[in-house]
PDB file of N, CA and C in Angstrom:
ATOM      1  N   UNK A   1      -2.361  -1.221   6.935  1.00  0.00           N
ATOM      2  CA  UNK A   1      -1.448  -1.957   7.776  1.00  0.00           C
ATOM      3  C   UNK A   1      -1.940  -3.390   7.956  1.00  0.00           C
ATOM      4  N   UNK A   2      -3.084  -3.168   8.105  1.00  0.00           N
ATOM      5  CA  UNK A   2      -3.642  -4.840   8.325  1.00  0.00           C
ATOM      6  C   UNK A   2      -3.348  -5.973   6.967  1.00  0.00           C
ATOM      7  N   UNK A   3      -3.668  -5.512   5.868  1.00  0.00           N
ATOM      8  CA  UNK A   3      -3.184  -6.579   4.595  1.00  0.00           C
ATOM      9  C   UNK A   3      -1.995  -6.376   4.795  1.00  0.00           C
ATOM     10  N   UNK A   4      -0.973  -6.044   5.062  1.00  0.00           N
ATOM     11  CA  UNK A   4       0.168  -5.698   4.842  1.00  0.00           C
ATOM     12  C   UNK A   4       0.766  -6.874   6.563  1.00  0.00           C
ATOM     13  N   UNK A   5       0.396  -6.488   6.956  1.00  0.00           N
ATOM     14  CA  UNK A   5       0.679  -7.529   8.274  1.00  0.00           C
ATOM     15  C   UNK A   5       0.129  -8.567   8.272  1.00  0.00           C
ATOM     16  N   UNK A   6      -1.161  -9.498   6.945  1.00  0.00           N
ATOM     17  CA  UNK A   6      -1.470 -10.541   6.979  1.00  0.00           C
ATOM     18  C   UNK A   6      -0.578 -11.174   6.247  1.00  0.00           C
ATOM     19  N   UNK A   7       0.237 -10.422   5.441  1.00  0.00           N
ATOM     20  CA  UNK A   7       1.365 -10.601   4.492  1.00  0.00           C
ATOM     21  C   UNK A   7       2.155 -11.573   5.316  1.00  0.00           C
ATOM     22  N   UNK A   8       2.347 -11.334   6.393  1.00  0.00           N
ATOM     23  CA  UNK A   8       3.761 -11.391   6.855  1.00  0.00           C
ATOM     24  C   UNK A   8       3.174 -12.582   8.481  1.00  0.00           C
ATOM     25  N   UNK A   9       2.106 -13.108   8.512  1.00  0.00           N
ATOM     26  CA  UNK A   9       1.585 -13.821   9.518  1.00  0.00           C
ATOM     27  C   UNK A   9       2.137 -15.272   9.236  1.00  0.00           C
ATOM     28  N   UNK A  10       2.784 -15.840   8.124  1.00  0.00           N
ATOM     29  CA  UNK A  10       3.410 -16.849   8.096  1.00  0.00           C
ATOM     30  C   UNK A  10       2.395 -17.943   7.262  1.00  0.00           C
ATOM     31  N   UNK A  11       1.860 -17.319   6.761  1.00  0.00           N
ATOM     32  CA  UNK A  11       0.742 -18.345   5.321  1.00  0.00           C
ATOM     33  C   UNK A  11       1.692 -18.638   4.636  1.00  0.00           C
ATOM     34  N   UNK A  12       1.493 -19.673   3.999  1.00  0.00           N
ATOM     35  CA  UNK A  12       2.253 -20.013   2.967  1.00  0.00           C
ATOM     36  C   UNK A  12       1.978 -19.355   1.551  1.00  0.00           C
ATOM     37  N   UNK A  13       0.943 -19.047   1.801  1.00  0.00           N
ATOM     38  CA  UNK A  13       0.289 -18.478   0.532  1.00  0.00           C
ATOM     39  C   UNK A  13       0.005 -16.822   0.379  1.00  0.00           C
ATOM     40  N   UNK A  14      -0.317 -16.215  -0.624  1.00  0.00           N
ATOM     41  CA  UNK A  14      -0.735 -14.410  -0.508  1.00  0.00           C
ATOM     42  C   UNK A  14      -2.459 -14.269  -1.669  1.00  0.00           C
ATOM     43  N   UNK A  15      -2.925 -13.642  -1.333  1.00  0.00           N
ATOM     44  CA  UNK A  15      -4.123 -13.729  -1.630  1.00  0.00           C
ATOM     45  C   UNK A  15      -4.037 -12.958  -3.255  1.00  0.00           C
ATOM     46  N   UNK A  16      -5.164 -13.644  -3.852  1.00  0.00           N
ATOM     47  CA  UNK A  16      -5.043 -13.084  -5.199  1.00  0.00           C
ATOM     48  C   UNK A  16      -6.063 -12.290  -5.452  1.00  0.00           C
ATOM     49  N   UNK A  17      -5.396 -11.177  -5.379  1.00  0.00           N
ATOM     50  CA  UNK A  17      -5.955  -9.445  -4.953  1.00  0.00           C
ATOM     51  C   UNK A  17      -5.526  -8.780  -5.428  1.00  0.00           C
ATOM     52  N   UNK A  18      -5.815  -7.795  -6.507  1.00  0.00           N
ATOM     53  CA  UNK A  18      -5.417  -6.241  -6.843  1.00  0.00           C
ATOM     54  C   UNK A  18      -5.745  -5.311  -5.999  1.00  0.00           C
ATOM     55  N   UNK A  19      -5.318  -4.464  -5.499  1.00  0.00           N
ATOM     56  CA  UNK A  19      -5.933  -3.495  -4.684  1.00  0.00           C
ATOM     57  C   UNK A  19      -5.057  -2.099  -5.056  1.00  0.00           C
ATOM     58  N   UNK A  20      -6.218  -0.966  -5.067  1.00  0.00           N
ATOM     59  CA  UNK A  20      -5.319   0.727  -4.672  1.00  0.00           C
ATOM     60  C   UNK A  20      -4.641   0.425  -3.292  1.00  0.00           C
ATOM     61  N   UNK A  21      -3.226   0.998  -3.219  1.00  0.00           N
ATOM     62  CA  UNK A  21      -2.827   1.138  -2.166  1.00  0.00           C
ATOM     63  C   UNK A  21      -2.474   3.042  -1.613  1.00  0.00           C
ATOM     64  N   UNK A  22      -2.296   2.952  -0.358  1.00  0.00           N
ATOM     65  CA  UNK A  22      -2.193   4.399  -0.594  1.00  0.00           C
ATOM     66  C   UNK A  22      -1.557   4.243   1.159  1.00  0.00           C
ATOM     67  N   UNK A  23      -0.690   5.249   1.776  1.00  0.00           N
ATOM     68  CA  UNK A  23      -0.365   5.921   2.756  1.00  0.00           C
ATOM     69  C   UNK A  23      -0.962   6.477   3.529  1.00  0.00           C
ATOM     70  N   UNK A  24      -1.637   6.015   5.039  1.00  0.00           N
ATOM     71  CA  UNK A  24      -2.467   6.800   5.673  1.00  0.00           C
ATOM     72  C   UNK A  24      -2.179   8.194   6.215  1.00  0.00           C
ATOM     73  N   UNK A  25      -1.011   8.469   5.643  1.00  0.00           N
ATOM     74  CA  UNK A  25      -0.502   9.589   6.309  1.00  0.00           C
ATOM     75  C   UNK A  25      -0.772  10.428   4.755  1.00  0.00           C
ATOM     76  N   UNK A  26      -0.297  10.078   3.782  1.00  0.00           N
ATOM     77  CA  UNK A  26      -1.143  10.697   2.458  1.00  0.00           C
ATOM     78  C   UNK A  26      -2.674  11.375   2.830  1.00  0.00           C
ATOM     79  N   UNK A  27      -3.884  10.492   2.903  1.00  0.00           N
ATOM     80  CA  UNK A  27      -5.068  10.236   3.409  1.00  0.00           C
ATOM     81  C   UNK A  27      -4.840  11.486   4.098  1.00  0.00           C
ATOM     82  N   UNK A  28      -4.472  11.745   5.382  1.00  0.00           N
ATOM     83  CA  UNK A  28      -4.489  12.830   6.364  1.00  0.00           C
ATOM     84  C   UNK A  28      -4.099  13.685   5.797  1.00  0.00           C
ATOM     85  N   UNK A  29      -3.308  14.032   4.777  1.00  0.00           N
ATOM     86  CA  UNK A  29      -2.540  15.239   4.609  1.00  0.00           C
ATOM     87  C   UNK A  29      -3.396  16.060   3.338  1.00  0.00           C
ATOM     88  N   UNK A  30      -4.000  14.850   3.023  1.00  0.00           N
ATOM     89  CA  UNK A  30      -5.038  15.373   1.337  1.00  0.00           C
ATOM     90  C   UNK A  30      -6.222  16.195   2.195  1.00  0.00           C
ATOM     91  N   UNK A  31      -6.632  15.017   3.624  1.00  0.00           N
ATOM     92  CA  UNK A  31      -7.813  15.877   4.299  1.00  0.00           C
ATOM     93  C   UNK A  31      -7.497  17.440   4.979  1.00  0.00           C
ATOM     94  N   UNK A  32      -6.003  17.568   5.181  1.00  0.00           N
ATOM     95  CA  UNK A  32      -6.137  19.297   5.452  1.00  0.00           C
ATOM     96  C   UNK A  32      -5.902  19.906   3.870  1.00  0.00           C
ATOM     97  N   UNK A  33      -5.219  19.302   2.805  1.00  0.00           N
ATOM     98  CA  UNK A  33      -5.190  20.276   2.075  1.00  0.00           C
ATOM     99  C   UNK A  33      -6.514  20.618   1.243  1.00  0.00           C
ATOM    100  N   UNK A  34      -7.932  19.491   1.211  1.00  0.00           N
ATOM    101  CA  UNK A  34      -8.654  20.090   0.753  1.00  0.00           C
ATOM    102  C   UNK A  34      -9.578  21.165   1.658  1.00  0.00           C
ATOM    103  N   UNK A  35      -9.261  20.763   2.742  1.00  0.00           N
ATOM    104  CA  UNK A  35     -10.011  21.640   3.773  1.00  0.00           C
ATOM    105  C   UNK A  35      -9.357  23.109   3.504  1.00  0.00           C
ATOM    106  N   UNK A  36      -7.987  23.509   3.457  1.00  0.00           N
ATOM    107  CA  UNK A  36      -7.428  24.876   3.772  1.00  0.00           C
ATOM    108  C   UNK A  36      -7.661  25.255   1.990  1.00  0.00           C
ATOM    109  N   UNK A  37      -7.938  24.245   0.915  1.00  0.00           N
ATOM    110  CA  UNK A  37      -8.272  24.960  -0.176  1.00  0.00           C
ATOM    111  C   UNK A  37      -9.288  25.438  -0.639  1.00  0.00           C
ATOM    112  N   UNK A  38      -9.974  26.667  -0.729  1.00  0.00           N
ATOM    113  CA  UNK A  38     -11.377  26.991  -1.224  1.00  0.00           C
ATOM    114  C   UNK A  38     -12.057  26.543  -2.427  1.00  0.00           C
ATOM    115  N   UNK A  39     -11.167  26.142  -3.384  1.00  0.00           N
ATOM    116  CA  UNK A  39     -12.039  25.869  -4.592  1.00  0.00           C
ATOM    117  C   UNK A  39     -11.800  24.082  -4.205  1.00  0.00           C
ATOM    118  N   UNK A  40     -11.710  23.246  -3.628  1.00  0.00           N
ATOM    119  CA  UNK A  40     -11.555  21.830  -3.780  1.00  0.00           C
ATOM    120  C   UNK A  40     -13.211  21.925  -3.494  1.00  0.00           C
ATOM    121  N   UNK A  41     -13.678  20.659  -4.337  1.00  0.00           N
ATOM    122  CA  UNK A  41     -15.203  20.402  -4.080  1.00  0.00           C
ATOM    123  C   UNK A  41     -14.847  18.803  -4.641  1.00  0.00           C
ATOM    124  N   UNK A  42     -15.581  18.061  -4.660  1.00  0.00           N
ATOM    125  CA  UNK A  42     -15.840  16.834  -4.875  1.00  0.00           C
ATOM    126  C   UNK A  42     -15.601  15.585  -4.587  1.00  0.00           C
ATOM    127  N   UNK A  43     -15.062  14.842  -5.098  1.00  0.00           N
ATOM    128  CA  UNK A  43     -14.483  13.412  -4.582  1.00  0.00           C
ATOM    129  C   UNK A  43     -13.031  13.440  -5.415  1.00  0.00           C
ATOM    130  N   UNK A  44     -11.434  13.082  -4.330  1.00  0.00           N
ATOM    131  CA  UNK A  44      -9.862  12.734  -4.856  1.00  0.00           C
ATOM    132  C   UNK A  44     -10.316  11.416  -4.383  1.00  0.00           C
ATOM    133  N   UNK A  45      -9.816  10.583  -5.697  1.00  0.00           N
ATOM    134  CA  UNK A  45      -9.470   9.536  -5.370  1.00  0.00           C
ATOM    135  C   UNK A  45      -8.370   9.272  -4.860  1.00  0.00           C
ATOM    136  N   UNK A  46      -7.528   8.583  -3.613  1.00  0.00           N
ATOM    137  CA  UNK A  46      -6.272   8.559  -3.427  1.00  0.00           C
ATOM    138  C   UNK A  46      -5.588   7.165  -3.293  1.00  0.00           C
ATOM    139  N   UNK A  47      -5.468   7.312  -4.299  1.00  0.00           N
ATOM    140  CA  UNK A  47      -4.318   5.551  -5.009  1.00  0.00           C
ATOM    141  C   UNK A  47      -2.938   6.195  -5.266  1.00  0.00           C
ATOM    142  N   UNK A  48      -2.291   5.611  -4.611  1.00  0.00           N
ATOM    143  CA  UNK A  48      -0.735   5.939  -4.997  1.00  0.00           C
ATOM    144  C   UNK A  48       0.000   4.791  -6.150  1.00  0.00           C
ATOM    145  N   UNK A  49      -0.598   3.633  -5.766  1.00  0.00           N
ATOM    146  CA  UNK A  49      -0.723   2.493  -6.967  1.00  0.00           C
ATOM    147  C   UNK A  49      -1.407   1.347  -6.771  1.00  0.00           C
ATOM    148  N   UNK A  50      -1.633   0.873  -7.639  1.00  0.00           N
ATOM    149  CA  UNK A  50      -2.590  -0.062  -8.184  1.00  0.00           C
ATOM    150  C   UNK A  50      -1.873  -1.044  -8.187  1.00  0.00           C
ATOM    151  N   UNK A  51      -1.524  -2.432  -7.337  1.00  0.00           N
ATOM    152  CA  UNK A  51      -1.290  -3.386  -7.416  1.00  0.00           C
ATOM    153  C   UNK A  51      -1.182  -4.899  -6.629  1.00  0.00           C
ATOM    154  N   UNK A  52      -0.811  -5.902  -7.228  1.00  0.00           N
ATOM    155  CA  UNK A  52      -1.308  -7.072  -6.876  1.00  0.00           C
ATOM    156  C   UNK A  52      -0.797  -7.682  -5.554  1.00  0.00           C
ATOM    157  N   UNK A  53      -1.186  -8.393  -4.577  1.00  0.00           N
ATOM    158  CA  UNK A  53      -0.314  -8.898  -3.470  1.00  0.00           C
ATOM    159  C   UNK A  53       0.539  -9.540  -4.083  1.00  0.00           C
ATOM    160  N   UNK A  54       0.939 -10.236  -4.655  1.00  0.00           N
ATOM    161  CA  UNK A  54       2.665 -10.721  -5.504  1.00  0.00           C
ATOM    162  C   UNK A  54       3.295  -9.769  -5.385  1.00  0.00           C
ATOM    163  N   UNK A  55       2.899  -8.328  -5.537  1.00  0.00           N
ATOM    164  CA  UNK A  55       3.509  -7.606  -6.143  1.00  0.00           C
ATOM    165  C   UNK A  55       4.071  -7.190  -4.989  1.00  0.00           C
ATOM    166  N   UNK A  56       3.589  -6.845  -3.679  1.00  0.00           N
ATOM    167  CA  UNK A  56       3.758  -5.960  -2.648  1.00  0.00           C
ATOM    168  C   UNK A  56       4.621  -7.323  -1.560  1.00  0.00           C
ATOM    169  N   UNK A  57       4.619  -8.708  -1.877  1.00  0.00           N
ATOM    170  CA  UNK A  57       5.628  -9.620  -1.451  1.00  0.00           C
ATOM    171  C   UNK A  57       6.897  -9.303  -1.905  1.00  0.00           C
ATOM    172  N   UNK A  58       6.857  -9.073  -3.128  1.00  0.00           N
ATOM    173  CA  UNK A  58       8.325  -9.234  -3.717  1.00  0.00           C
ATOM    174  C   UNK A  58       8.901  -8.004  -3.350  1.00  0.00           C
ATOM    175  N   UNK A  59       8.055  -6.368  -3.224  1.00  0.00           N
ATOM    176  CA  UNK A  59       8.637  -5.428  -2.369  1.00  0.00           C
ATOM    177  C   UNK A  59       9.344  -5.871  -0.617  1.00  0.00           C
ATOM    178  N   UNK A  60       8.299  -6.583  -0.417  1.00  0.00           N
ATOM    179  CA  UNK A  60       8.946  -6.993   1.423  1.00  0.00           C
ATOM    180  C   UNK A  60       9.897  -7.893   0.929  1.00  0.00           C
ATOM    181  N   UNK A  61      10.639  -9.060  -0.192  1.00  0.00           N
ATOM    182  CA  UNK A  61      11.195  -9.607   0.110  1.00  0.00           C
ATOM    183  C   UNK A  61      12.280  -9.013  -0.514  1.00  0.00           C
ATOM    184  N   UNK A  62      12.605  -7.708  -1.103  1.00  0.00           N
ATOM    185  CA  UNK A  62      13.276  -6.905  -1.760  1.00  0.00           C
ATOM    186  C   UNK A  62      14.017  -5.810  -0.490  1.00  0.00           C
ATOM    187  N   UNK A  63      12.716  -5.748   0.152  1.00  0.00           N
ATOM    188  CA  UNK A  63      13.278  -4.545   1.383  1.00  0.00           C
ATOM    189  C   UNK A  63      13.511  -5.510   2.448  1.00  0.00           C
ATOM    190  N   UNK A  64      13.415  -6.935   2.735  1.00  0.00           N
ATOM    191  CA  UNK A  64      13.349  -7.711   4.091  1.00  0.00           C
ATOM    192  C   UNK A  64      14.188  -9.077   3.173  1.00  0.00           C
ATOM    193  N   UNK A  65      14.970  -9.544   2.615  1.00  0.00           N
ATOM    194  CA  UNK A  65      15.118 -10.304   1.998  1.00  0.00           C
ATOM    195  C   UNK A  65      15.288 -11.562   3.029  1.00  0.00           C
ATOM    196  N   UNK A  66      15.461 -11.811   4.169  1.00  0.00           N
ATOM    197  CA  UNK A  66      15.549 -12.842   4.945  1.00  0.00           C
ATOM    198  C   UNK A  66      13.611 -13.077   5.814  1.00  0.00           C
ATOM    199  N   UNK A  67      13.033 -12.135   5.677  1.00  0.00           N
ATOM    200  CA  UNK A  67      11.781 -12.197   6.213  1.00  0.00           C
ATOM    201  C   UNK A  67      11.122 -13.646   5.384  1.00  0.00           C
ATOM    202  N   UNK A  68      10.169 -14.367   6.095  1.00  0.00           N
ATOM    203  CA  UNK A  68       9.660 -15.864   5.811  1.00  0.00           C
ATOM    204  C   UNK A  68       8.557 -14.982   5.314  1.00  0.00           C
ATOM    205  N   UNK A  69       8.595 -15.559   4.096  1.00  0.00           N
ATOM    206  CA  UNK A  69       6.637 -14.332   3.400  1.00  0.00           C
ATOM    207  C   UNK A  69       6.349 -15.751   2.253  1.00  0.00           C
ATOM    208  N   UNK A  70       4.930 -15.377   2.094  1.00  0.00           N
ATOM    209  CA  UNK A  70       4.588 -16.650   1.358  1.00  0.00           C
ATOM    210  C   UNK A  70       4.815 -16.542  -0.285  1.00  0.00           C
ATOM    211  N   UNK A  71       5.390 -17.592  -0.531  1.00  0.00           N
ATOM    212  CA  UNK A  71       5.965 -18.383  -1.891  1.00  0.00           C
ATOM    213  C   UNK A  71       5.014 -18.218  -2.954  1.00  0.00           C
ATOM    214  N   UNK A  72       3.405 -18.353  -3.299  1.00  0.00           N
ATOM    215  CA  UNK A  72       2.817 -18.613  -4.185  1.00  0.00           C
ATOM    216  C   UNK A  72       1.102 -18.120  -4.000  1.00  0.00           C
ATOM    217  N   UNK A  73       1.061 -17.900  -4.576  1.00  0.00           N
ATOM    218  CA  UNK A  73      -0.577 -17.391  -4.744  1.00  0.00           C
ATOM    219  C   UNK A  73      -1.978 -18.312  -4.304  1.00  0.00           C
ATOM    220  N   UNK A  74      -2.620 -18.373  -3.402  1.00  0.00           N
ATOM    221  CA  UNK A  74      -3.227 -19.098  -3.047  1.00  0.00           C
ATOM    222  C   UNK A  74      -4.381 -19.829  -3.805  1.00  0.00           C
ATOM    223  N   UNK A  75      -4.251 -19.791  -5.271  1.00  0.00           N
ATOM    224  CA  UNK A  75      -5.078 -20.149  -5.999  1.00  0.00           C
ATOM    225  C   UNK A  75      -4.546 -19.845  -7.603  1.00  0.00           C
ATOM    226  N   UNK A  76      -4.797 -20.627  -8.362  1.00  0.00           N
ATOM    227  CA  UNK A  76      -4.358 -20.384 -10.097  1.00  0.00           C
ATOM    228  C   UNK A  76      -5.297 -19.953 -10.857  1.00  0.00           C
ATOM    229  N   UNK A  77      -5.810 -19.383 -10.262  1.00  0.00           N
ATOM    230  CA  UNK A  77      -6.736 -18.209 -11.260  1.00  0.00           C
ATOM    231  C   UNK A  77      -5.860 -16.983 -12.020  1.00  0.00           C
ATOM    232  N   UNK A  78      -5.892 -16.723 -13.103  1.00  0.00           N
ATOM    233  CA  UNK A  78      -5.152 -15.482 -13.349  1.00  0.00           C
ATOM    234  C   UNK A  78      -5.418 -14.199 -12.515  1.00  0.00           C
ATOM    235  N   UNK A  79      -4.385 -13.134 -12.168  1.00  0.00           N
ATOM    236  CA  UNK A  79      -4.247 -11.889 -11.803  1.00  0.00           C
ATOM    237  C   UNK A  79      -5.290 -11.387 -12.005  1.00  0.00           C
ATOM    238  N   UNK A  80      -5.848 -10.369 -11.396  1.00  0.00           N
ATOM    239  CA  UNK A  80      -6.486  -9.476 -11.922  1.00  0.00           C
ATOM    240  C   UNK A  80      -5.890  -8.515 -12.876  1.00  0.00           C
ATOM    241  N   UNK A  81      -6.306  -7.470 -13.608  1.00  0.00           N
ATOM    242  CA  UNK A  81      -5.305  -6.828 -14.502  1.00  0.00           C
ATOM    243  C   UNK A  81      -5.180  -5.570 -13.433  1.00  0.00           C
ATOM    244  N   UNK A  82      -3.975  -5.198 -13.510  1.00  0.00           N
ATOM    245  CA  UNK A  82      -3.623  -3.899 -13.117  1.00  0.00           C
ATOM    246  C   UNK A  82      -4.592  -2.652 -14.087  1.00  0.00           C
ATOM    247  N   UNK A  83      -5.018  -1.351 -13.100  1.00  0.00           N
ATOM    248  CA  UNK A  83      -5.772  -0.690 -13.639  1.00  0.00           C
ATOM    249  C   UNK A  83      -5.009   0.269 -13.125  1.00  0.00           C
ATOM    250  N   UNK A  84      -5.674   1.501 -13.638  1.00  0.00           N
ATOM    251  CA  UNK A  84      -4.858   2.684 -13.530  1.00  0.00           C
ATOM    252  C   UNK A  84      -5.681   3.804 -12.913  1.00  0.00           C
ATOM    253  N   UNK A  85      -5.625   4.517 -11.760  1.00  0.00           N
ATOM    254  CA  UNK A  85      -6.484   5.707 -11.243  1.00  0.00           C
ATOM    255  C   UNK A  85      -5.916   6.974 -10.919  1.00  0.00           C
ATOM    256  N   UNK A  86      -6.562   7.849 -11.771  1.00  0.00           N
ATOM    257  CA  UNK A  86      -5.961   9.164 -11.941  1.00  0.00           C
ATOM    258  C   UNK A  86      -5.572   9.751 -10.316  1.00  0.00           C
ATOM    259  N   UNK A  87      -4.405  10.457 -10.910  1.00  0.00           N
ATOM    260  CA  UNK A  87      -3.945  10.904  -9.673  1.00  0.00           C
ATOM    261  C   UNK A  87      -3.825  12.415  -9.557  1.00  0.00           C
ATOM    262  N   UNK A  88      -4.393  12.772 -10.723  1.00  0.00           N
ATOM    263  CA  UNK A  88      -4.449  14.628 -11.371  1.00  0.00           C
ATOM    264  C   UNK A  88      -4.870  15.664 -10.203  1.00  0.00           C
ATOM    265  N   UNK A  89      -6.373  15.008  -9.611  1.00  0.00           N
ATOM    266  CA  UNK A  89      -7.478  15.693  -9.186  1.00  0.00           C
ATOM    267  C   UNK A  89      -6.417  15.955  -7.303  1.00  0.00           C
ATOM    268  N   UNK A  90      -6.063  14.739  -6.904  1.00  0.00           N
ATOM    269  CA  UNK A  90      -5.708  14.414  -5.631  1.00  0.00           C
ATOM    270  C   UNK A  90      -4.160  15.929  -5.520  1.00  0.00           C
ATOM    271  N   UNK A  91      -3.575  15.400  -6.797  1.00  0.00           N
ATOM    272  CA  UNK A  91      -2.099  16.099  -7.170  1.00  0.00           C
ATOM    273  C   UNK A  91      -2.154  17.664  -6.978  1.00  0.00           C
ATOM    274  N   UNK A  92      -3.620  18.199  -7.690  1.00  0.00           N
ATOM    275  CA  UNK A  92      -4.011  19.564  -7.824  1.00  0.00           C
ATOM    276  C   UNK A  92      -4.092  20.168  -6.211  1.00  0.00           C
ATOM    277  N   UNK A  93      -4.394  19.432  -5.246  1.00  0.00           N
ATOM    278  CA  UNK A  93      -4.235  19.900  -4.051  1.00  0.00           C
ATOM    279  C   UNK A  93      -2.716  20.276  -3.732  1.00  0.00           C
ATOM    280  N   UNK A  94      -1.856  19.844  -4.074  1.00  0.00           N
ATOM    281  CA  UNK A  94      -0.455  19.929  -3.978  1.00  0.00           C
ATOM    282  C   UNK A  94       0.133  18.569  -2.813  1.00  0.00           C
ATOM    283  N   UNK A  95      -0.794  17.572  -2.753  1.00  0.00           N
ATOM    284  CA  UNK A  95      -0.305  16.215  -2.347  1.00  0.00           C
ATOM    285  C   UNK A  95       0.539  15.352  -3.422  1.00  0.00           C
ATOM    286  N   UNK A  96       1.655  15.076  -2.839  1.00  0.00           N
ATOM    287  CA  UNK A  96       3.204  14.131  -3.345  1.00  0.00           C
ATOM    288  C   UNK A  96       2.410  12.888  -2.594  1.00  0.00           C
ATOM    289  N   UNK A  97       2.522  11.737  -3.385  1.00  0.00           N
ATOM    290  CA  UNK A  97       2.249  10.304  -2.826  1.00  0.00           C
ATOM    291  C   UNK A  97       2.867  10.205  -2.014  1.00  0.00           C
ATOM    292  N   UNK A  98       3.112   9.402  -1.105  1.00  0.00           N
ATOM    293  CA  UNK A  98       4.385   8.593  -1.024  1.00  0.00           C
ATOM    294  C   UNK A  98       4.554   7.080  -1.657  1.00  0.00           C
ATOM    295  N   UNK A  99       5.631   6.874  -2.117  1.00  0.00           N
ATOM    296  CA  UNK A  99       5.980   5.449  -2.828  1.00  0.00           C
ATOM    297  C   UNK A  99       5.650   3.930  -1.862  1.00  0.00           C
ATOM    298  N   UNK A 100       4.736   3.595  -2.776  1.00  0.00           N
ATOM    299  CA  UNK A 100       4.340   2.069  -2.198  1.00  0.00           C
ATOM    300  C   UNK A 100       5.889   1.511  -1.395  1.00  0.00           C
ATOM    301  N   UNK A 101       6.723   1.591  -1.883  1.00  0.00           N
ATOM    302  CA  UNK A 101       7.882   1.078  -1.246  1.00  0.00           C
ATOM    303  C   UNK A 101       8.396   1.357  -0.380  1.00  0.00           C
ATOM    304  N   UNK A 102       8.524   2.770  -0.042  1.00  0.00           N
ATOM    305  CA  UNK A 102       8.464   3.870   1.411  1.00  0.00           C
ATOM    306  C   UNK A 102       7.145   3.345   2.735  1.00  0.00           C
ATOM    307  N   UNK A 103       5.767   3.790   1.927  1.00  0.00           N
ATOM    308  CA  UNK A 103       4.649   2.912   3.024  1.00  0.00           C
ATOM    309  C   UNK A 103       5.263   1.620   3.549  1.00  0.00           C
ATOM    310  N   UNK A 104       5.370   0.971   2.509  1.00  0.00           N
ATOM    311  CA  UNK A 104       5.752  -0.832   3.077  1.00  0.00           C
ATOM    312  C   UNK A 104       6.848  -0.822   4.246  1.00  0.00           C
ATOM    313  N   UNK A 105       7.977  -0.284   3.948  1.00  0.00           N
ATOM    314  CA  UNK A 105       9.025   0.059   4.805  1.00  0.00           C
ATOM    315  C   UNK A 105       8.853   0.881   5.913  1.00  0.00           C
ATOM    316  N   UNK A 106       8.073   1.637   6.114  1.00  0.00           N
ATOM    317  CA  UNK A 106       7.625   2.552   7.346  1.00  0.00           C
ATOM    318  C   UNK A 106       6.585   1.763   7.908  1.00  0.00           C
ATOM    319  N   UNK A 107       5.826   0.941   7.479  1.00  0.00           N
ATOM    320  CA  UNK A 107       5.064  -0.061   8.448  1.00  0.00           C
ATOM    321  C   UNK A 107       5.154  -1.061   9.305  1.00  0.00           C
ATOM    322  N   UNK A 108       6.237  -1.692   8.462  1.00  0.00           N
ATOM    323  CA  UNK A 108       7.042  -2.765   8.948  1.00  0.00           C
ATOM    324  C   UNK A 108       7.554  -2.249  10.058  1.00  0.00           C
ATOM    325  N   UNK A 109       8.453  -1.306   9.949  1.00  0.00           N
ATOM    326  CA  UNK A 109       9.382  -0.409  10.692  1.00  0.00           C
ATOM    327  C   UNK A 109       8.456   0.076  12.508  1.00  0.00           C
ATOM    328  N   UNK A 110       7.150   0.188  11.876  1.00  0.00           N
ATOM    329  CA  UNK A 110       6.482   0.807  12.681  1.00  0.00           C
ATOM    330  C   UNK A 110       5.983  -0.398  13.231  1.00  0.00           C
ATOM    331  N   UNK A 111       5.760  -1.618  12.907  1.00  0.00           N
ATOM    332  CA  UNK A 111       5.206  -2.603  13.767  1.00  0.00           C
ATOM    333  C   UNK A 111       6.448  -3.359  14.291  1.00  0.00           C
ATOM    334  N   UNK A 112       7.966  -3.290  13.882  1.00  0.00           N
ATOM    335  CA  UNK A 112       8.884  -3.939  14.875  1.00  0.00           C
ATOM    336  C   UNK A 112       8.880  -2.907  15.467  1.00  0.00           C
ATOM    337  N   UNK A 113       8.942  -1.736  15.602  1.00  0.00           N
ATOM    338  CA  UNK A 113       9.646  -0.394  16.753  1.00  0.00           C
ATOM    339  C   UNK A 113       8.550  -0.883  17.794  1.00  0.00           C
ATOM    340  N   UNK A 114       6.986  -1.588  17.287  1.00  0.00           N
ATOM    341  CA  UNK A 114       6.027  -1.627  18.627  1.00  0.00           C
ATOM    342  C   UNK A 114       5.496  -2.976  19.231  1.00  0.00           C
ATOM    343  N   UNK A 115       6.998  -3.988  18.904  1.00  0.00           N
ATOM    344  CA  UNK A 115       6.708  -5.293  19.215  1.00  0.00           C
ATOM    345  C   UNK A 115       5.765  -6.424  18.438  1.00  0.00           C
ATOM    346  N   UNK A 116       5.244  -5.784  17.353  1.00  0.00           N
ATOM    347  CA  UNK A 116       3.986  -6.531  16.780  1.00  0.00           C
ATOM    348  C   UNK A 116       4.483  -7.738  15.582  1.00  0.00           C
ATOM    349  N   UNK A 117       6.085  -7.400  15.343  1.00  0.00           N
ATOM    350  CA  UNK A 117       6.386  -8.384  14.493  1.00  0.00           C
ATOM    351  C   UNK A 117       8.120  -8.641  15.404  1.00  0.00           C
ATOM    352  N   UNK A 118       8.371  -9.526  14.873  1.00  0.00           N
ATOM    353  CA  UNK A 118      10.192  -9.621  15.352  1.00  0.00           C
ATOM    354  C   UNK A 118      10.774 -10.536  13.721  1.00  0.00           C
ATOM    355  N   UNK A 119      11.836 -10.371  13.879  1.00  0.00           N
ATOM    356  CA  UNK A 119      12.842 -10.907  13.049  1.00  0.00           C
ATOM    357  C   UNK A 119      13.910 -10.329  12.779  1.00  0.00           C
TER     358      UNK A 119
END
């Protein structure tokens, strides 16, 4: 929630960052299903996707199209490259992601329902 609400603090700019993103409510739901499963042992990675702050602007200005979000990348360095992290091990628990585009929209949602943003 916090990168996701620096998004939207009125910079002109968005930071040039790849990052896993993932659903904290995912997170919670992987921690009971490996708990109630007996054979889970090790480390799920939990990335729902892999991608750049450009990337997760043009979702808010796709789902918020009048929201003020920043224009350009705060620096001309190239992207990082998008990478890819298995989602097999996390899946085998019987955890469904939820879609980067769903999170984004339920956050937002969740910080106007609690005063923390307006527009």
């Amino acid at each position: 929630m916090k990168k996701l609400f620096d998004i939207y603090t009125g910079s002109p700019t968005f930071k040039n960052v790849t990052l896993g993103w993932v659903d904290v409510r995912d997170v919670a739901i992987a921690h009971v299903l490996a708990y109630e499963n007996a054979s889970a042992n090790g480390r799920y990675l939990l990335v729902e996707r892999v991608a750049h702050f450009g990337d997760v602007v043009k979702i808010l200005h796709d789902l918020y199209p009048t929201l003020q979000l920043p224009q350009k990348c705060v620096d001309d360095r190239p992207y990082d490259p998008i990478f890819q992290v298995s989602k097999e091990k996390a899946k085998s628990l019987g955890l469904e992601f939820t879609p980067l585009e769903v999170s984004i929209k339920d956050t937002v949602e969740s910080l106007k329902e609690k005063g923390f943003i307006k527009f």
